[in-house]
N, C-alpha and C. Protein backbone atom coordinates (compact mmCIF):
# COMPACT_ATOMS: atom_id res chain seq x y z
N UNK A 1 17.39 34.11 -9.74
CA UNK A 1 16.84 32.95 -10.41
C UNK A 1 17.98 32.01 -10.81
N UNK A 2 17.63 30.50 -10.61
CA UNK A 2 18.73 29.62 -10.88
C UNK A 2 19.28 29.44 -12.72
N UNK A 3 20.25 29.17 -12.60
CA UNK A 3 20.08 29.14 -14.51
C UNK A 3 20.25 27.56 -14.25
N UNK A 4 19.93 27.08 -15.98
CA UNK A 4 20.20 25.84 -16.56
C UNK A 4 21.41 24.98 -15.54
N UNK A 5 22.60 25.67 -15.62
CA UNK A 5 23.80 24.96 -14.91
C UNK A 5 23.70 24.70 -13.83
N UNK A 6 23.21 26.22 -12.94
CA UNK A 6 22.93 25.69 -11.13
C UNK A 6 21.71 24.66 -11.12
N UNK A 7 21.16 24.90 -11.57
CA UNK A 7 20.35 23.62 -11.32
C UNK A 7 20.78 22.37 -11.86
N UNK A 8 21.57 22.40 -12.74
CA UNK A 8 21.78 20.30 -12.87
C UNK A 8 23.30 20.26 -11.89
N UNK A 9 23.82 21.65 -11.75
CA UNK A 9 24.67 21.36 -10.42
C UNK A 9 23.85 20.96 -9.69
N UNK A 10 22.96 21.42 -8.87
CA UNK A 10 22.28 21.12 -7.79
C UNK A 10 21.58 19.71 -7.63
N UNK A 11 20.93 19.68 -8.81
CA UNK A 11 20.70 18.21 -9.26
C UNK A 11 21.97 17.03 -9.19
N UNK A 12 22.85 17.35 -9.34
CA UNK A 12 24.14 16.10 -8.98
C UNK A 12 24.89 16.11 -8.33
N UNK A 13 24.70 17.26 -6.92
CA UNK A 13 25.06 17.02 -6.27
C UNK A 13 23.74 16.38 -5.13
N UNK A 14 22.75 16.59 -5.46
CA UNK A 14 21.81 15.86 -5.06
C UNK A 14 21.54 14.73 -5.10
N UNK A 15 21.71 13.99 -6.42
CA UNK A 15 22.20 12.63 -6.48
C UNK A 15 23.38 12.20 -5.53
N UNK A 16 24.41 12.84 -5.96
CA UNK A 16 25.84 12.11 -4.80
C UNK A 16 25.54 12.09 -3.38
N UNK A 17 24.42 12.88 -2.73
CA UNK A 17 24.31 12.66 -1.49
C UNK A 17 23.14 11.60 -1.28
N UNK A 18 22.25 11.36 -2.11
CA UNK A 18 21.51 10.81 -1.87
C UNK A 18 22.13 9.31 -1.89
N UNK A 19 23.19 8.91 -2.89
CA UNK A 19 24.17 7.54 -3.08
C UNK A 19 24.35 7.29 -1.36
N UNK A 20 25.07 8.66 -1.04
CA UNK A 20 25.47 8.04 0.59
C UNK A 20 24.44 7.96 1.54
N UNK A 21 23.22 8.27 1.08
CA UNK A 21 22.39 7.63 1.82
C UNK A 21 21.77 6.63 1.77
N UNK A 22 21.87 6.01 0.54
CA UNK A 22 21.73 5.09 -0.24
C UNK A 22 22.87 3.77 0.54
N UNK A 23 23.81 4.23 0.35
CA UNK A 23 24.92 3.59 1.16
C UNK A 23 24.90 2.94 2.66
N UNK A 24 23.93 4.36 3.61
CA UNK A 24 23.68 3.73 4.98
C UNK A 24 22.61 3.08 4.71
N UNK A 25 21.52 3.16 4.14
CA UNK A 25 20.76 2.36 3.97
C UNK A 25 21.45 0.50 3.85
N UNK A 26 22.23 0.31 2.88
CA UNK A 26 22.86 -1.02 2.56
C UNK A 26 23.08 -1.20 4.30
N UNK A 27 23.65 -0.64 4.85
CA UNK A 27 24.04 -1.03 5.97
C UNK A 27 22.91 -1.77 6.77
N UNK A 28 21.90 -1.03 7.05
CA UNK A 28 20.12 -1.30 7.59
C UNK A 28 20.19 -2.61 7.00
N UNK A 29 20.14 -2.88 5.32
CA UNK A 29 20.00 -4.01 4.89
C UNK A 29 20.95 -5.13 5.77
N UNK A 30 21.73 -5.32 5.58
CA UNK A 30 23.05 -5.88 5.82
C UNK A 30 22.94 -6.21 7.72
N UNK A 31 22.39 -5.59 8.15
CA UNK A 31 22.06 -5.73 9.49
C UNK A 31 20.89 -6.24 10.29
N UNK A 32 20.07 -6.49 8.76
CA UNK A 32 18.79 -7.05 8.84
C UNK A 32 17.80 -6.21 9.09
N UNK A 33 17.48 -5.04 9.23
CA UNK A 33 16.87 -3.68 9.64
C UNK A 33 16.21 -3.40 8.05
N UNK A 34 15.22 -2.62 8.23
CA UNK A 34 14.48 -2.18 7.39
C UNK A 34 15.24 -1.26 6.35
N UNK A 35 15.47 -1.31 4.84
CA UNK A 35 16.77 -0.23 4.56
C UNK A 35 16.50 1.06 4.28
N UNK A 36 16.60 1.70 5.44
CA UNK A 36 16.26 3.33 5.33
C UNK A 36 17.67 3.72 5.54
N UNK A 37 17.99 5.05 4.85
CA UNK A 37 19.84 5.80 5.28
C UNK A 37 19.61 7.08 4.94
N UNK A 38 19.85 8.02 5.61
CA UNK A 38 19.88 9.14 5.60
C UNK A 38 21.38 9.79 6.21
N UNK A 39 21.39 11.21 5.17
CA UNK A 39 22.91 11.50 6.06
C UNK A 39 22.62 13.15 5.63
N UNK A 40 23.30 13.69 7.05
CA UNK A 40 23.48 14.96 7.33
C UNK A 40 24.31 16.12 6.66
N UNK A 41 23.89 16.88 5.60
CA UNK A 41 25.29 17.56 4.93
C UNK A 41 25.23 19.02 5.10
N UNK A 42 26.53 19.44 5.43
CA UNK A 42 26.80 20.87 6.02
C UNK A 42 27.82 21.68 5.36
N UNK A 43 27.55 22.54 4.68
CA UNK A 43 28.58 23.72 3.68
C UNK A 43 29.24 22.16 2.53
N UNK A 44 28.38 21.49 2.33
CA UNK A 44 28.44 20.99 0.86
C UNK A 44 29.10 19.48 1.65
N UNK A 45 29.08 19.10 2.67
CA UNK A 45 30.02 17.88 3.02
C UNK A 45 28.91 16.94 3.80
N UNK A 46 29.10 15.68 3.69
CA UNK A 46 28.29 14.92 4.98
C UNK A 46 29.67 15.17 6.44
N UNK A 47 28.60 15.22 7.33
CA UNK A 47 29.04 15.16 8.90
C UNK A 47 28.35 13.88 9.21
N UNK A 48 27.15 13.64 9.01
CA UNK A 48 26.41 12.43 9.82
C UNK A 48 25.95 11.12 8.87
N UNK A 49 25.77 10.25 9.62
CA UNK A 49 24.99 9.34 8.81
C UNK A 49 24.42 8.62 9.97
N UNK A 50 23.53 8.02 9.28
CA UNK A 50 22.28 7.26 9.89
C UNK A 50 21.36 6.12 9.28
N UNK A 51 21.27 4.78 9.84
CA UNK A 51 20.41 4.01 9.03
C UNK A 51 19.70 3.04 9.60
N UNK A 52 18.47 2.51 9.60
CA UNK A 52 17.54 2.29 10.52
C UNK A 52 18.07 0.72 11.79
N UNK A 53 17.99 1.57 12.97
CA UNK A 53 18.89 0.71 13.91
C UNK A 53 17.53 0.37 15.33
N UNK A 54 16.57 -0.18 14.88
CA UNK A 54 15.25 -0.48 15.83
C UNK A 54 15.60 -1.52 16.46
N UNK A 55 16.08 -2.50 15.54
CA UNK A 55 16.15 -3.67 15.86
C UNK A 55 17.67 -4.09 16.62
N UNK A 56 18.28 -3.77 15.98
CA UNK A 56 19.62 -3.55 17.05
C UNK A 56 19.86 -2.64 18.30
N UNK A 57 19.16 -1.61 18.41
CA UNK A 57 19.23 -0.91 19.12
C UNK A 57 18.12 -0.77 20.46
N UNK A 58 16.43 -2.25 20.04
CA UNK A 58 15.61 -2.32 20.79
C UNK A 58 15.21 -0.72 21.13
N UNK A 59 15.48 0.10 19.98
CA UNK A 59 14.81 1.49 20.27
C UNK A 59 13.43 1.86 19.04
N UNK A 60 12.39 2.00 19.42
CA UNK A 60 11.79 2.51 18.50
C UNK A 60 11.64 3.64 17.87
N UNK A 61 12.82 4.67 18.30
CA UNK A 61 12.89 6.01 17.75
C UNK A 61 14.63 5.84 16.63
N UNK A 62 15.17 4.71 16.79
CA UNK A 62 16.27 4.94 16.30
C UNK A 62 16.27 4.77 14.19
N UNK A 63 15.08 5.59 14.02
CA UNK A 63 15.17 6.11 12.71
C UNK A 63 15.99 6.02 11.78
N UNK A 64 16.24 5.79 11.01
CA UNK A 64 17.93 6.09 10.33
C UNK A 64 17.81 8.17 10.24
N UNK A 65 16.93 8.38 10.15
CA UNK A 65 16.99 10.17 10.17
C UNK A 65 17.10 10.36 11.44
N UNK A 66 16.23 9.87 12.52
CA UNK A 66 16.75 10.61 13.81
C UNK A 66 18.15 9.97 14.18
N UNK A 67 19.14 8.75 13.90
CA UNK A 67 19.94 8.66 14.05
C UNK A 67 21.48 9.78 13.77
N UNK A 68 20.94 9.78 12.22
CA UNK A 68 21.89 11.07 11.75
C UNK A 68 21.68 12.37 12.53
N UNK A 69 20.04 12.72 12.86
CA UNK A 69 20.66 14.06 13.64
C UNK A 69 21.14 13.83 14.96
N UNK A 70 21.20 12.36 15.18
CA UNK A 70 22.02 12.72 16.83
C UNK A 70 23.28 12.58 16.73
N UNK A 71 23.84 12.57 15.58
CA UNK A 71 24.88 12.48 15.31
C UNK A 71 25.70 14.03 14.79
N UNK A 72 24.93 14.54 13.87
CA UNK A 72 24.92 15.41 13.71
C UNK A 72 25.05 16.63 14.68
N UNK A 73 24.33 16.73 15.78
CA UNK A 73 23.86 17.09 16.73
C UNK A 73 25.21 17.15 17.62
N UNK A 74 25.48 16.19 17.78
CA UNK A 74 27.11 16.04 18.23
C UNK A 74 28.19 16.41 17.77
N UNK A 75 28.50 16.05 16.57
CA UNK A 75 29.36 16.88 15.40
C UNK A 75 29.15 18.24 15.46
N UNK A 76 28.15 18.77 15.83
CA UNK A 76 28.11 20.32 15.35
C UNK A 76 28.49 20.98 17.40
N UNK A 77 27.19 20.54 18.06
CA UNK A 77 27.87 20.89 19.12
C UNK A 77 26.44 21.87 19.78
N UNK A 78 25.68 21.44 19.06
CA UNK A 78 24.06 22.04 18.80
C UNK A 78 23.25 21.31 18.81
N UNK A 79 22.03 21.65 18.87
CA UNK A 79 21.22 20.96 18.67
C UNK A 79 20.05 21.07 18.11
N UNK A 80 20.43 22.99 17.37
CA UNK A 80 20.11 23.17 16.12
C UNK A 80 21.00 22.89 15.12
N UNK A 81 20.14 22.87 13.89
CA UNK A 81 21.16 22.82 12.69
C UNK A 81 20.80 23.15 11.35
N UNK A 82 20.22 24.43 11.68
CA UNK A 82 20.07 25.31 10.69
C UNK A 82 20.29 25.75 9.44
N UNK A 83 21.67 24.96 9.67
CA UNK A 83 22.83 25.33 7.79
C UNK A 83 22.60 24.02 7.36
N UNK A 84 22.08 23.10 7.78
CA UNK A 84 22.21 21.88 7.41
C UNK A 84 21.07 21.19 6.78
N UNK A 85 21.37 20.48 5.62
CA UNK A 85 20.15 19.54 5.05
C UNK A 85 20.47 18.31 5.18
N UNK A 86 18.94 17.77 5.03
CA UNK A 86 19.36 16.34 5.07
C UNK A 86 18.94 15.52 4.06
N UNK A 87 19.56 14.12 4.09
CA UNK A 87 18.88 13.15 2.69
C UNK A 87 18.61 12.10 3.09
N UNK A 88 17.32 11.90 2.73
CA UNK A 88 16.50 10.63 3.73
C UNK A 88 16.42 9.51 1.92
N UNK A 89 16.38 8.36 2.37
CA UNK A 89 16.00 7.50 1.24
C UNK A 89 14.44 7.39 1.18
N UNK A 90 13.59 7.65 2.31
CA UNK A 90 11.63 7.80 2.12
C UNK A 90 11.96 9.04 3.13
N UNK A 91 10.47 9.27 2.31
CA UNK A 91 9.88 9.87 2.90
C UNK A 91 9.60 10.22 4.23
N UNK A 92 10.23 10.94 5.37
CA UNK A 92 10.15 10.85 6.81
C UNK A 92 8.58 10.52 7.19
N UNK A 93 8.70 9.68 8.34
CA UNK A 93 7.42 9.40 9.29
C UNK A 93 7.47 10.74 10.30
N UNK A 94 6.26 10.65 10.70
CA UNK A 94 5.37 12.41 11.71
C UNK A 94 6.62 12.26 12.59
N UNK A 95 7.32 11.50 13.25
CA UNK A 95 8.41 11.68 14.54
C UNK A 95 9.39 12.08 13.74
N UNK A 96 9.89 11.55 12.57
CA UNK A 96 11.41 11.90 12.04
C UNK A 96 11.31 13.37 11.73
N UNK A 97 9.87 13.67 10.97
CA UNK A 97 9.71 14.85 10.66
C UNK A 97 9.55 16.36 11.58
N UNK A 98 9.04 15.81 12.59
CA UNK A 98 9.01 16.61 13.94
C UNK A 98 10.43 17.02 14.06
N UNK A 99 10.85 15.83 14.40
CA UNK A 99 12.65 15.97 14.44
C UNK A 99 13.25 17.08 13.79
N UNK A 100 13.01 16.79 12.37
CA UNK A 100 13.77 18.08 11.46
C UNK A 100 13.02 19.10 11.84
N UNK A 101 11.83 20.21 12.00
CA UNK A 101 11.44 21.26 12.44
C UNK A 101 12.16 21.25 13.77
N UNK A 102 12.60 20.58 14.81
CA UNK A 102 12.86 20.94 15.97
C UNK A 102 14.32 20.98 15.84
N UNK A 103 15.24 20.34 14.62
CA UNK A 103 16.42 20.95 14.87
C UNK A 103 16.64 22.24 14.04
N UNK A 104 15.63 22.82 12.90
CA UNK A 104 15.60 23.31 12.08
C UNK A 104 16.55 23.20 10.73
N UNK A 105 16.17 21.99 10.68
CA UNK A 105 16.90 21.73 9.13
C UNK A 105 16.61 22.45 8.26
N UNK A 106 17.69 23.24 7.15
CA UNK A 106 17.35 24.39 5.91
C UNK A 106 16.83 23.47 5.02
N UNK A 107 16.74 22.03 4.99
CA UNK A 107 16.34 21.85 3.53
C UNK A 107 16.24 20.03 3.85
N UNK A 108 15.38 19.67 3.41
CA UNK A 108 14.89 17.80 3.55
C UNK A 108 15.12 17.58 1.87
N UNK A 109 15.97 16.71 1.71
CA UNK A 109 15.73 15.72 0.03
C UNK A 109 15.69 14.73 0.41
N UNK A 110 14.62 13.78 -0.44
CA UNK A 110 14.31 12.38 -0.03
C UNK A 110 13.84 11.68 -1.49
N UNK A 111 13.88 10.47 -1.18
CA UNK A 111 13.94 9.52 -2.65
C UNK A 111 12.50 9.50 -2.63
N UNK A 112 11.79 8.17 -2.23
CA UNK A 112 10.44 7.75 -2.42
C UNK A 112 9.85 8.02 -1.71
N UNK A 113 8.38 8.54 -1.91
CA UNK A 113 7.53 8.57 -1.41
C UNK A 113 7.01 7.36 -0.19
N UNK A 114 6.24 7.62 0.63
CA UNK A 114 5.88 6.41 2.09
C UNK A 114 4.63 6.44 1.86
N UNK A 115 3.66 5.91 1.09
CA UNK A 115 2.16 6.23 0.96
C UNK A 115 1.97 5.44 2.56
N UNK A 116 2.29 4.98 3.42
CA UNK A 116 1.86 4.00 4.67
C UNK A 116 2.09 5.36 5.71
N UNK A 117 3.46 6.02 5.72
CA UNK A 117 3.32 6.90 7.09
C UNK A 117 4.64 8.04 6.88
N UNK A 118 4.17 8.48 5.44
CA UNK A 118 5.05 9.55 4.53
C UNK A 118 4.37 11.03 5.34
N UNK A 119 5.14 11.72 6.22
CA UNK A 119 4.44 13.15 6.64
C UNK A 119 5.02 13.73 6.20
N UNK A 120 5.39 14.33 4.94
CA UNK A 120 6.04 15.22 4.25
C UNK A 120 4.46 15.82 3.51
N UNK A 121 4.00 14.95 2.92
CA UNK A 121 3.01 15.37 2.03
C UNK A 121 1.92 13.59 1.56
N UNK A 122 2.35 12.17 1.85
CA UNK A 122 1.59 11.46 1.83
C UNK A 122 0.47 11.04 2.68
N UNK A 123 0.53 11.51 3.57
CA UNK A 123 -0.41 11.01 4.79
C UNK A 123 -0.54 12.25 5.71
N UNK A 124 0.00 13.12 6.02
CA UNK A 124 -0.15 14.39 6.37
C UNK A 124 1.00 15.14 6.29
N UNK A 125 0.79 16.29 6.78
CA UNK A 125 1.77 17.26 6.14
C UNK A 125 2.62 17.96 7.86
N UNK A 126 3.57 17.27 7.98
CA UNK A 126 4.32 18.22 9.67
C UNK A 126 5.32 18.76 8.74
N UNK A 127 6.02 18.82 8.16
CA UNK A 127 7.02 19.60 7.54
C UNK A 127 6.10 21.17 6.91
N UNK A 128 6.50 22.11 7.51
CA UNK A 128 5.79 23.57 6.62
C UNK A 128 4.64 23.60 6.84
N UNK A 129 4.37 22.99 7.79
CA UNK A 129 2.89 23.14 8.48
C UNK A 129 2.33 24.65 9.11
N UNK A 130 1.02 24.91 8.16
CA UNK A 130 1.22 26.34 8.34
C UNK A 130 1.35 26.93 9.91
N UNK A 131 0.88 26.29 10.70
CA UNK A 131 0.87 26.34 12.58
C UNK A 131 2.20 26.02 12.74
N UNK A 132 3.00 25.97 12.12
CA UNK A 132 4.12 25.20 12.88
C UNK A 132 5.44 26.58 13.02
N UNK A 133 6.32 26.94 13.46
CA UNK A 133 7.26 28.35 13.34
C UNK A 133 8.73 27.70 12.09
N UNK A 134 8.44 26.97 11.46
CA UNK A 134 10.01 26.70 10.98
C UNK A 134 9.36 26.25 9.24
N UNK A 135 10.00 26.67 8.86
CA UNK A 135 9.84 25.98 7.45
C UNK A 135 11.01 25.91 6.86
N UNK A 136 11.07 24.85 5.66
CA UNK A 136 12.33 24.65 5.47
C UNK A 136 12.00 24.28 3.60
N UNK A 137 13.50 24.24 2.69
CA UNK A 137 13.06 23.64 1.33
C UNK A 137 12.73 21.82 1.48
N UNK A 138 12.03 21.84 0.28
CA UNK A 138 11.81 20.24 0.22
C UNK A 138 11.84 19.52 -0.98
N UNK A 139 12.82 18.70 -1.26
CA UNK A 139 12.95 18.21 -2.88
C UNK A 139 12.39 16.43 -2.60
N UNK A 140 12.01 16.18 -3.04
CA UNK A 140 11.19 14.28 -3.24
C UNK A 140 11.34 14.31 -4.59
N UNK A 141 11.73 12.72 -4.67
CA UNK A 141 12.09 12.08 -5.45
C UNK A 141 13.53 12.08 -6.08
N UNK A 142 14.27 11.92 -5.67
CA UNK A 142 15.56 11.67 -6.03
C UNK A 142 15.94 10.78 -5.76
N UNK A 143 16.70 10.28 -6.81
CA UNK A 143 16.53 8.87 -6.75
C UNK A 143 15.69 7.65 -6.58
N UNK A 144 14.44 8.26 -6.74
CA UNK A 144 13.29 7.49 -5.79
C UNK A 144 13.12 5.99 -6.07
N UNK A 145 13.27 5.50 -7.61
CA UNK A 145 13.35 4.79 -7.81
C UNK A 145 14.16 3.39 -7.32
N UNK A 146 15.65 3.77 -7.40
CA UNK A 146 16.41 3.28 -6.57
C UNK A 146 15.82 2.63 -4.48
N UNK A 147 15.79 4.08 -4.39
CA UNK A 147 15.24 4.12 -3.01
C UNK A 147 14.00 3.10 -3.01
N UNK A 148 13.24 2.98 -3.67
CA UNK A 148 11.58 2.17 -3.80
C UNK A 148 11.95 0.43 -3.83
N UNK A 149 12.90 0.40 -4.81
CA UNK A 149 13.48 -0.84 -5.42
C UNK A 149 14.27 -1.56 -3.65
N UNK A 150 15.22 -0.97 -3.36
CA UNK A 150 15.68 -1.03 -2.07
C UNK A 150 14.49 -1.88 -1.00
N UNK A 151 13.59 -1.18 -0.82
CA UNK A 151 12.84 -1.18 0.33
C UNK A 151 11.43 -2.34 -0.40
N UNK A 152 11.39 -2.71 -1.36
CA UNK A 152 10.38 -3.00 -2.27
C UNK A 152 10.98 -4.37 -2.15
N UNK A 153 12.13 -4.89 -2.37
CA UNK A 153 13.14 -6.20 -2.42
C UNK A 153 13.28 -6.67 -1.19
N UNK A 154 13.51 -5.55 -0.11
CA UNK A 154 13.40 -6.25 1.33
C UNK A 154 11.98 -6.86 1.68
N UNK A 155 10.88 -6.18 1.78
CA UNK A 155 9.71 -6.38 2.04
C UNK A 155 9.09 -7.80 0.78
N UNK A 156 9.70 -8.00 -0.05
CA UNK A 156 9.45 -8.99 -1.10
C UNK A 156 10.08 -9.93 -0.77
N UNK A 157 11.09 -9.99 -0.10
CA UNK A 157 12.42 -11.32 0.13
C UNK A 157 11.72 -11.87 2.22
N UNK A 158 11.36 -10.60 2.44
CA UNK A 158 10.51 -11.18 4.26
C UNK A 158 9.23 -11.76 3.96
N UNK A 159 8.64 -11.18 2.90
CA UNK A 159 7.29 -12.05 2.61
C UNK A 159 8.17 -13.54 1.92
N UNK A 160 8.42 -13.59 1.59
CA UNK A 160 9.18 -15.48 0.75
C UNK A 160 9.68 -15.66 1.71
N UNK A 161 10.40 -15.23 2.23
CA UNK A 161 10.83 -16.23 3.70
C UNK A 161 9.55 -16.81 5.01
N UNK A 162 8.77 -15.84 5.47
CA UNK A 162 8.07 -15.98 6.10
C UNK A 162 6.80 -16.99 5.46
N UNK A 163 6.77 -17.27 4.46
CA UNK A 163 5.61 -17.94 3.35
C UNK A 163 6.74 -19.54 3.85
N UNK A 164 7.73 -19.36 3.55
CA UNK A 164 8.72 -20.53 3.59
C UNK A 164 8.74 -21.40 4.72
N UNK A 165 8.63 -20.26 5.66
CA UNK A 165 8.90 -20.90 7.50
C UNK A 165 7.54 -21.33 7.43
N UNK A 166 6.19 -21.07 7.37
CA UNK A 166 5.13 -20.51 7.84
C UNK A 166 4.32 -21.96 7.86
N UNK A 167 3.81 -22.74 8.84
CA UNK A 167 3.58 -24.27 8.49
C UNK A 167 2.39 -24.43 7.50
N UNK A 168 2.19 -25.29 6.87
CA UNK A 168 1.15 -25.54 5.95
C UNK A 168 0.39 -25.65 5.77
N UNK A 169 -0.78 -25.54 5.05
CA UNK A 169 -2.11 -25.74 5.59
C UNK A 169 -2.59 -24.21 6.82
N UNK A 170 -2.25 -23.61 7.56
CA UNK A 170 -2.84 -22.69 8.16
C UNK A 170 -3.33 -21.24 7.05
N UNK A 171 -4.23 -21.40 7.34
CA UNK A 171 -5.07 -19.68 6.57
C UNK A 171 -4.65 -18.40 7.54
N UNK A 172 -4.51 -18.38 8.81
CA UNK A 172 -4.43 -17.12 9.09
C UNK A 172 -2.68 -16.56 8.88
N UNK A 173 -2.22 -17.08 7.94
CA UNK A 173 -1.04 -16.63 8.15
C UNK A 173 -0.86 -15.75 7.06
């Protein structure tokens, strides 16, 4: 059983990884991309990072989570990664989440919830799915706030711009 200490250890080091995902995320921002960042950490260190590259990359799988595990994936030399957790800023979508059961990630932490296309537990459940052979730990909400605020400011600053461009007088816009 954990005591008092391992757990607010665990708790801050949970925070510090979630910052650097927090971090690739800025990048997503900064690149004009939606700001998702996730990064790969192994015997207590990041190896990967990842942050949502669709639009630069004209890929629709380039996730900021599936980015980190192909990165990851490379770094290790596998294409499992078993010892490894990861830290997503939302909630993974059904593909990112697939992803982690198929590399077998030990453990998913993620900030905010995705009520739109959250498969952890908002919209359906692929992570620990009782049919499924892999299960793994799962911590939500860390940082979430942060993470919400992030993604809440982008989607608030594309609606005012697009209201801005958008010619006048038209209703279907």
């Amino acid at each position: 059983m954990a005591t008092d200490q391992q757990t607010a250890t665990n708790d801050s080091a949970d925070e510090l990884f979630m910052l650097e995902a927090l971090a690739a995320a800025q990048r997503a921002l900064e690149a004009g991309e939606v700001p998702v960042g996730a990064v790969v950490v192994c015997d207590g260190r990041v190896i990967a990072r990842g942050w949502n590259r669709n639009l630069t990359d004209n890929d629709p799988t380039a996730h900021a989570e599936m980015v980190a595990l192909r990165e990851a994936g490379t770094i290790v030399g596998n294409h499992r990664l078993g010892g490894c957790e990861l830290f997503a800023t939302i909630e993974p979508c059904a593909m990112c989440a697939g992803a982690l059961v198929h590399a077998r990630i030990q453990r998913l932490v993620y900030g905010a919830d995705d009520p739109k296309a959250g498969a952890v537990h908002s919209i359906m459940q692929v992570l620990n799915h009782p049919q499924l052979n892999h299960r793994m730990k799962i911590t939500g909400g860390v940082l979430a706030g942060r993470s919400a605020e992030l993604l809440q400011s982008f989607f608030r600053e594309r609606r005012e711009r697009n209201t801005r461009e958008s010619p006048k007088g038209r209703a279907d816009d």
